[in-house]
N, C-alpha and C. Protein backbone atom coordinates (compact mmCIF):
# COMPACT_ATOMS: atom_id res chain seq x y z
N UNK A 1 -9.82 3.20 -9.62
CA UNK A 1 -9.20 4.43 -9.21
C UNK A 1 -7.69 4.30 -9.33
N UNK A 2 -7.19 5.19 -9.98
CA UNK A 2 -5.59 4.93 -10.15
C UNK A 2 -5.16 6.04 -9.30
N UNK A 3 -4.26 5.18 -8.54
CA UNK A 3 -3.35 5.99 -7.29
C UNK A 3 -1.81 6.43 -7.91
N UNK A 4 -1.52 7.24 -8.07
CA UNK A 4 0.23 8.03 -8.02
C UNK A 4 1.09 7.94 -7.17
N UNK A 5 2.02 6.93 -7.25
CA UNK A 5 3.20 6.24 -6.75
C UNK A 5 4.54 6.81 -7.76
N UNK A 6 5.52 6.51 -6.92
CA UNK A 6 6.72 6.90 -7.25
C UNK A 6 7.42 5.56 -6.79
N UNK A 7 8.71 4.96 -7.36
CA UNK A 7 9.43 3.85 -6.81
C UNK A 7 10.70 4.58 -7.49
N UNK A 8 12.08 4.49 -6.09
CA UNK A 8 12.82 4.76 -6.33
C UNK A 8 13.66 4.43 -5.60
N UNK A 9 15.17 3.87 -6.17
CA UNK A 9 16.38 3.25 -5.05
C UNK A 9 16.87 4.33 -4.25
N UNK A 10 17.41 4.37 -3.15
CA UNK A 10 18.53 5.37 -2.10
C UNK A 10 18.83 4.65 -1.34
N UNK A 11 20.04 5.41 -1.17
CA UNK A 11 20.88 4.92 -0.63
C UNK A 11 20.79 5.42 1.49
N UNK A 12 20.45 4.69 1.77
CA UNK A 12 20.65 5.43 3.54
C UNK A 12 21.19 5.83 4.01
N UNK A 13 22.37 7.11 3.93
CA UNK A 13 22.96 7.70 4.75
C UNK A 13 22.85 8.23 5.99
N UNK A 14 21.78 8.36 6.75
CA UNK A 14 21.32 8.63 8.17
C UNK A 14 22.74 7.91 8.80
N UNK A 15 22.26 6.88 8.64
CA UNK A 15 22.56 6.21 9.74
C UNK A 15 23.73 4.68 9.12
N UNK A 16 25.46 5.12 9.52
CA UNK A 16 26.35 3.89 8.88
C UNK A 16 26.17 2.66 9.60
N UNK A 17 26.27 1.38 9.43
CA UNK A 17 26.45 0.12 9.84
C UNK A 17 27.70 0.32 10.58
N UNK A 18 28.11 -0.56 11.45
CA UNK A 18 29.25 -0.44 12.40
C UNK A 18 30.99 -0.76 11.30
N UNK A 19 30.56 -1.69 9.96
CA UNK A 19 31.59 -1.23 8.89
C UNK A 19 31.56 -0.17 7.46
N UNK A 20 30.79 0.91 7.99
CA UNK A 20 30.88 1.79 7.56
C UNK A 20 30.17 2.12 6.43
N UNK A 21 29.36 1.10 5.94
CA UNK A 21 28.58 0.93 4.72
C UNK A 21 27.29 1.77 4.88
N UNK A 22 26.16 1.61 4.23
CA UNK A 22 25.03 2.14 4.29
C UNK A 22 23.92 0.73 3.82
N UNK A 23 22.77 1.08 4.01
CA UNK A 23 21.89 0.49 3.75
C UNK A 23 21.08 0.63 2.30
N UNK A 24 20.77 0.24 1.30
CA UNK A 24 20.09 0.68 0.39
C UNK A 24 18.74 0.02 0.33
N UNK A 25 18.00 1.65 0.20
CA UNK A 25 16.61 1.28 0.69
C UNK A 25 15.98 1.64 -0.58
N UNK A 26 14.51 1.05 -0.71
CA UNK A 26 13.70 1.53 -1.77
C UNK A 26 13.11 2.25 -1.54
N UNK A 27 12.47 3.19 -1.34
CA UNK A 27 11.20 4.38 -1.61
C UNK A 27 10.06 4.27 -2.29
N UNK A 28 8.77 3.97 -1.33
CA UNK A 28 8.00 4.05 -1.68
C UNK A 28 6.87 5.21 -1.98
N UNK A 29 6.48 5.90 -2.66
CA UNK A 29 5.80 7.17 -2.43
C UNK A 29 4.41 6.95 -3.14
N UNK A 30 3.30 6.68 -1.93
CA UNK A 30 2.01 6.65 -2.34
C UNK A 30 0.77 7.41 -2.02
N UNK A 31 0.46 8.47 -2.83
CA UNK A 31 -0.63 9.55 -2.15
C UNK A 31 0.48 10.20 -1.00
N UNK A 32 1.81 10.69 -2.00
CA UNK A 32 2.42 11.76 -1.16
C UNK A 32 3.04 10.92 0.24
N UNK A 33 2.87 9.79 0.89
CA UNK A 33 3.27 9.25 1.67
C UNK A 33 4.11 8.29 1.22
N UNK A 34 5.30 7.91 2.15
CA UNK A 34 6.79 7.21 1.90
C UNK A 34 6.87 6.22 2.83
N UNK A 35 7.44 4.98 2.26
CA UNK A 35 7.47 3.66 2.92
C UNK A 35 8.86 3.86 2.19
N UNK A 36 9.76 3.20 3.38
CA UNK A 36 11.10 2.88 2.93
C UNK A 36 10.95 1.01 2.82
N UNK A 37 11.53 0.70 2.03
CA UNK A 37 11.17 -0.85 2.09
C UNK A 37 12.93 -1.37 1.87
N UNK A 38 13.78 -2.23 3.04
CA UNK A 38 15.29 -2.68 2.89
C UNK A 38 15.67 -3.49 1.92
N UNK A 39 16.49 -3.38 1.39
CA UNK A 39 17.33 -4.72 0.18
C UNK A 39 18.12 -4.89 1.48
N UNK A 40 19.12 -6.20 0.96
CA UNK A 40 20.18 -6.90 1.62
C UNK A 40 21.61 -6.14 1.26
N UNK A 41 21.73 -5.10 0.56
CA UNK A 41 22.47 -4.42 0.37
C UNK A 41 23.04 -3.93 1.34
N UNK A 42 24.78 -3.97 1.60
CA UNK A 42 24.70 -2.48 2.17
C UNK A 42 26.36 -2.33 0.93
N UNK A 43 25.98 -0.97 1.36
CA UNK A 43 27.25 -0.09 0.61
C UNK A 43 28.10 1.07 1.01
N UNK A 44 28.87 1.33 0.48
CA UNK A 44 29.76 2.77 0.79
C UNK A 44 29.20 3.21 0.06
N UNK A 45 29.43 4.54 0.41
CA UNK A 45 28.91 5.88 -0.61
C UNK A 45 29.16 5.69 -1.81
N UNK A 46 30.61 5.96 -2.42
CA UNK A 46 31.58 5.01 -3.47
C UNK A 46 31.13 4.28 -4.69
N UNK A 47 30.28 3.22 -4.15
CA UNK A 47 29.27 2.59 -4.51
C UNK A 47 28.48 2.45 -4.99
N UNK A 48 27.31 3.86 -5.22
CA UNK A 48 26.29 3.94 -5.33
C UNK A 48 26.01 5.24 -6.13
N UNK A 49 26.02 5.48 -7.58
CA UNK A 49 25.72 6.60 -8.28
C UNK A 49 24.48 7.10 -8.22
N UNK A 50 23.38 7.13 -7.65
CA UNK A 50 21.97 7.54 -7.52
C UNK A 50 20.83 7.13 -8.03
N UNK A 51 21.67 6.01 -9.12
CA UNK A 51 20.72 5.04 -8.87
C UNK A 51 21.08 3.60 -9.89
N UNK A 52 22.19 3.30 -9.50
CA UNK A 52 22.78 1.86 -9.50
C UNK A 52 24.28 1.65 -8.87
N UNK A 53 24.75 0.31 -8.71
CA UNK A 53 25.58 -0.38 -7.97
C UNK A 53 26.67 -0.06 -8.86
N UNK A 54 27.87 0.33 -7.85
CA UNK A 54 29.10 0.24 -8.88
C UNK A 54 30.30 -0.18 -8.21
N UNK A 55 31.07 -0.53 -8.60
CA UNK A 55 32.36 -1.23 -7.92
C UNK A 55 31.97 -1.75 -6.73
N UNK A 56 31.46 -3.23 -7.17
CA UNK A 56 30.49 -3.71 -6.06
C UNK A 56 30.96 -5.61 -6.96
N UNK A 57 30.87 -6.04 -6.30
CA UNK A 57 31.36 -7.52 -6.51
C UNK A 57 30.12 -7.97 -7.16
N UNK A 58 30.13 -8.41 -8.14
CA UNK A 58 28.76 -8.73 -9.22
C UNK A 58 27.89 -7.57 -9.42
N UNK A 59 28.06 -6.53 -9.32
CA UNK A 59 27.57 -5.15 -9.54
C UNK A 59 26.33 -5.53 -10.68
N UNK A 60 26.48 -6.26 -11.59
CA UNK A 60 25.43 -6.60 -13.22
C UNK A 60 24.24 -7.11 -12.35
N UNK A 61 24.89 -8.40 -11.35
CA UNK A 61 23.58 -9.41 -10.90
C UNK A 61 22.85 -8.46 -9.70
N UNK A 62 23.62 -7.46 -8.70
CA UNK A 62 23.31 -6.82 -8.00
C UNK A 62 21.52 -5.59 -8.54
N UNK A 63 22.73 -5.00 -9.83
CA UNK A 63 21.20 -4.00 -10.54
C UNK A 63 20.23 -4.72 -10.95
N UNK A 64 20.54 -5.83 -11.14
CA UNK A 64 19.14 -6.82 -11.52
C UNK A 64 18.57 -7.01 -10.62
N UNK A 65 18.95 -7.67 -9.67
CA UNK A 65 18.04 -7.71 -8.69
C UNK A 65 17.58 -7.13 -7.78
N UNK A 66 18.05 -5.20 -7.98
CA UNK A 66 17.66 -4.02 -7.35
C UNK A 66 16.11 -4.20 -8.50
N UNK A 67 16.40 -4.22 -9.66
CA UNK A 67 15.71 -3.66 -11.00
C UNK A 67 14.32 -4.37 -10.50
N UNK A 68 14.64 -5.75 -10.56
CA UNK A 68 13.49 -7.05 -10.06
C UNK A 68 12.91 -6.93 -8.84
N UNK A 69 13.27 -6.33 -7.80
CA UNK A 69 12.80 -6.12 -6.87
C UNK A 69 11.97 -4.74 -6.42
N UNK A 70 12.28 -3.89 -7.82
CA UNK A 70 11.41 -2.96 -7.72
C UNK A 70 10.44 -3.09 -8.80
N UNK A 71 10.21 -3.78 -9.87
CA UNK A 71 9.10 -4.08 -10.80
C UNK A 71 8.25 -5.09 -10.08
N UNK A 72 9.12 -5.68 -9.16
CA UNK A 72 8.08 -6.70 -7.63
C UNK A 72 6.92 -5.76 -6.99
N UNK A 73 7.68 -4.74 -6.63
CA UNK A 73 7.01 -3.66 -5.95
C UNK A 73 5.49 -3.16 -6.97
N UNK A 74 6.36 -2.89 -8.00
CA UNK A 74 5.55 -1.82 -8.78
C UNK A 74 3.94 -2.79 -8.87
N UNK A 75 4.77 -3.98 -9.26
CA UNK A 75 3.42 -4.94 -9.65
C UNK A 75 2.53 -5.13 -8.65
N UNK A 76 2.65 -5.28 -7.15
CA UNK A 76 2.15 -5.39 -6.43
C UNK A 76 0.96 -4.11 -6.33
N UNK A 77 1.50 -3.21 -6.60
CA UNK A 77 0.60 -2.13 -6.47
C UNK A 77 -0.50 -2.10 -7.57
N UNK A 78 0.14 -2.23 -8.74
CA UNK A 78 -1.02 -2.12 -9.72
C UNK A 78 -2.30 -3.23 -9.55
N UNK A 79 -1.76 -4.78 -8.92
CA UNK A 79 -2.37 -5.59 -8.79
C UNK A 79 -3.42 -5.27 -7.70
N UNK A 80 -3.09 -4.63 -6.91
CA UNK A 80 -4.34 -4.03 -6.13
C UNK A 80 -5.33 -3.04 -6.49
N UNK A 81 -4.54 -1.90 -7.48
CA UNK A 81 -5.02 -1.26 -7.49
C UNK A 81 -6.68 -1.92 -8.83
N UNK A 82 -6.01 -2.81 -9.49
CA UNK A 82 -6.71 -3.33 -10.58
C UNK A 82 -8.65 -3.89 -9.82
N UNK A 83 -8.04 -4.78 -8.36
CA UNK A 83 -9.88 -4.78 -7.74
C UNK A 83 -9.94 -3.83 -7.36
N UNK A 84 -9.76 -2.83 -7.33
CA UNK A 84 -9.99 -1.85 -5.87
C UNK A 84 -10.03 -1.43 -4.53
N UNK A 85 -8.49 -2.52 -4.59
CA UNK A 85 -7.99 -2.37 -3.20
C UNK A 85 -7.15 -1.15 -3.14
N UNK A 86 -6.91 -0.92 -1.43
CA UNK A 86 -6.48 0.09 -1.29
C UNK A 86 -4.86 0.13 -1.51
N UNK A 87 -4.10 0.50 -2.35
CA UNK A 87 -3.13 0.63 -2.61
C UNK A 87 -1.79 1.68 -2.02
N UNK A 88 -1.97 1.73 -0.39
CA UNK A 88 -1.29 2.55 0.39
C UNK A 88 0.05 1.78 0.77
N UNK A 89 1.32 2.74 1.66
CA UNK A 89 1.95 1.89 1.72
C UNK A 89 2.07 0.84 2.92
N UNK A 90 0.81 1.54 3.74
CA UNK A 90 0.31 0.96 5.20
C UNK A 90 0.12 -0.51 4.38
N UNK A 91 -0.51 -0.82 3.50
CA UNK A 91 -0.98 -1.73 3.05
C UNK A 91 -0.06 -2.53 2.41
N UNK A 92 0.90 -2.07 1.86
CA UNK A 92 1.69 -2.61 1.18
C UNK A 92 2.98 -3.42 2.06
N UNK A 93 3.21 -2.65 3.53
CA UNK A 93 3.70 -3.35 4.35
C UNK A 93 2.99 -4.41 5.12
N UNK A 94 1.58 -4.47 5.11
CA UNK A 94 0.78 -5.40 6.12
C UNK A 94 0.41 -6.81 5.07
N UNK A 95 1.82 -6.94 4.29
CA UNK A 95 1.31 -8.02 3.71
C UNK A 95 1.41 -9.51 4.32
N UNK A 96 1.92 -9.27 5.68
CA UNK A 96 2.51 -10.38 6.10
C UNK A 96 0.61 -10.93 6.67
N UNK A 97 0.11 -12.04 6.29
CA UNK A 97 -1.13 -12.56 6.51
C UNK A 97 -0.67 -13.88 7.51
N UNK A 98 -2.01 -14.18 7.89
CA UNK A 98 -2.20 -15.51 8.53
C UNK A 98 -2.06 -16.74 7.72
N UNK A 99 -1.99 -18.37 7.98
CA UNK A 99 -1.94 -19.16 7.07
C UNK A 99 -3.68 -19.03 6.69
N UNK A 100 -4.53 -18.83 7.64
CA UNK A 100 -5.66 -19.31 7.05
C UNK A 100 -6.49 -18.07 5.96
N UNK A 101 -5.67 -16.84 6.38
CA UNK A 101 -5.93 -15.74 5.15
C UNK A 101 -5.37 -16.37 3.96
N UNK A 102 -4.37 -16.79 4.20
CA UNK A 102 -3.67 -17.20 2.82
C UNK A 102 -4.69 -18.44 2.19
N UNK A 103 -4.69 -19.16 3.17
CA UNK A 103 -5.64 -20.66 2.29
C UNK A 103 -6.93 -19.93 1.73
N UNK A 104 -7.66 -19.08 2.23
CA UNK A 104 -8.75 -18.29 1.38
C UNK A 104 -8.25 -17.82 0.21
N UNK A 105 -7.49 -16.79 0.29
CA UNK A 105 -7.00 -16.66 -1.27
C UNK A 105 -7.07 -17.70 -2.26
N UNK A 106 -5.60 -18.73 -1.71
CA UNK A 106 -5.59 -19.51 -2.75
C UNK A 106 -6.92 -20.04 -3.10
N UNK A 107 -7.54 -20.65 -2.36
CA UNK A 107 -8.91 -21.24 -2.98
C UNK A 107 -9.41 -21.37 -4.15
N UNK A 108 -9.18 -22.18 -4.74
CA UNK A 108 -9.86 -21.57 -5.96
C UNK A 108 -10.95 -22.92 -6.80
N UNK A 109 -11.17 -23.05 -8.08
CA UNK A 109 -11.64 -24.04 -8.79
C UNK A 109 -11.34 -25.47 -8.69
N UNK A 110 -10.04 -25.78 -8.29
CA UNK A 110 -8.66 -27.05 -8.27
C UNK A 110 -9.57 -27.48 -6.86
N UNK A 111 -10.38 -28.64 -7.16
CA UNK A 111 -10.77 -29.89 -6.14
C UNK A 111 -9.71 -30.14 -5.36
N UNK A 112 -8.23 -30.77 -6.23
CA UNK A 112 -7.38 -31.26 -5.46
C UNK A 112 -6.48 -30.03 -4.04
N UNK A 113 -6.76 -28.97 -4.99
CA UNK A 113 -6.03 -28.24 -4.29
C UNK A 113 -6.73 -27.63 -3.16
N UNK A 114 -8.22 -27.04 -3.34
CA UNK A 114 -9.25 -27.13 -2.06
C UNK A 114 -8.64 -27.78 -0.82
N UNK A 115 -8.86 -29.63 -1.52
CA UNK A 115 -9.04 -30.67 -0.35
C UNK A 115 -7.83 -30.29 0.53
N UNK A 116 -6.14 -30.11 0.03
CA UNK A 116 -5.66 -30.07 0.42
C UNK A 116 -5.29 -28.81 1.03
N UNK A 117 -5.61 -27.78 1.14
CA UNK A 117 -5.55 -26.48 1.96
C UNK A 117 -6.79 -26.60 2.74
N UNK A 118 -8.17 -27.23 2.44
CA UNK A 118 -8.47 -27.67 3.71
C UNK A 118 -7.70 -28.44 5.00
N UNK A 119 -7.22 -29.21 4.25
CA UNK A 119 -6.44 -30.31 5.01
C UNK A 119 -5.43 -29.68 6.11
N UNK A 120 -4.85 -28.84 5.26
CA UNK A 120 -3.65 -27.53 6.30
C UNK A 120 -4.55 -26.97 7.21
N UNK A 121 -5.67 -26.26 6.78
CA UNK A 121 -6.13 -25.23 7.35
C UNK A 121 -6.71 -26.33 8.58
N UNK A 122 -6.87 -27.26 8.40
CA UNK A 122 -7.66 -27.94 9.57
C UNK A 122 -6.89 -28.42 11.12
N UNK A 123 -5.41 -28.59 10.38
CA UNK A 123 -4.51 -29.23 10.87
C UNK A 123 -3.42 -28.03 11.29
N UNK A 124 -3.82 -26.79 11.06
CA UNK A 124 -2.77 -25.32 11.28
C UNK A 124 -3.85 -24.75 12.23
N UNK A 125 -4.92 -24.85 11.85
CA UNK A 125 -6.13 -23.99 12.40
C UNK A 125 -5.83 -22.49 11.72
């Protein structure tokens, strides 16, 4: 089932930081619903043409790693959407898992690697 998402940079004007900057947030839009997701950014208005960094101290390495951090995004979604997981943005924020969710994932064919995420999982619980 392919879900209709939108990914897009903005800038946060609501609400300034106490030096006057803003926050630049990503936008998530999935099935009509919006997840704002934060970069480490913040900026002045000045700054920010609608949708890249400008007169900004490494401004080149900055859009890259706006750029990279939203093809992060994008991928994440398709990658769910590919088993047929649910690809919301409820979901997309609840990625933070347990260690022992995580040692299931990894799991895989790799003996060595088994033994040793048993080994965590035994010793993390």
């Amino acid at each position: 089932m392919t879900t209709a998402y939108t990914i897009r940079p903005l800038l946060w004007t609501y609400r300034a930081n106490q030096d006057g900057t803003h926050t630049l947030m990503i936008a998530v839009t999935i099935n009509r619903k919006v997840h704002y997701q934060r970069t480490s950014y913040r900026l002045r208005p000045d700054q920010w043409t609608g949708s890249e960094i400008i007169n900004y101290p490494n401004a080149r390495l900055a859009n890259a790693a706006l750029r990279r951090q939203i093809s992060d995004i994008e991928a994440d979604i398709i990658n769910r959407q590919l088993p047929g997981l649910p690809a919301s943005p409820r979901h997309r924020r609840s990625r933070h898992i347990t260690f022992g969710q995580y040692a299931r994932e990894v799991k895989g064919d790799n003996r060595a690697v088994n033994r040793d995420v048993s080994r965590l999982t035994t010793f993390y619980g």
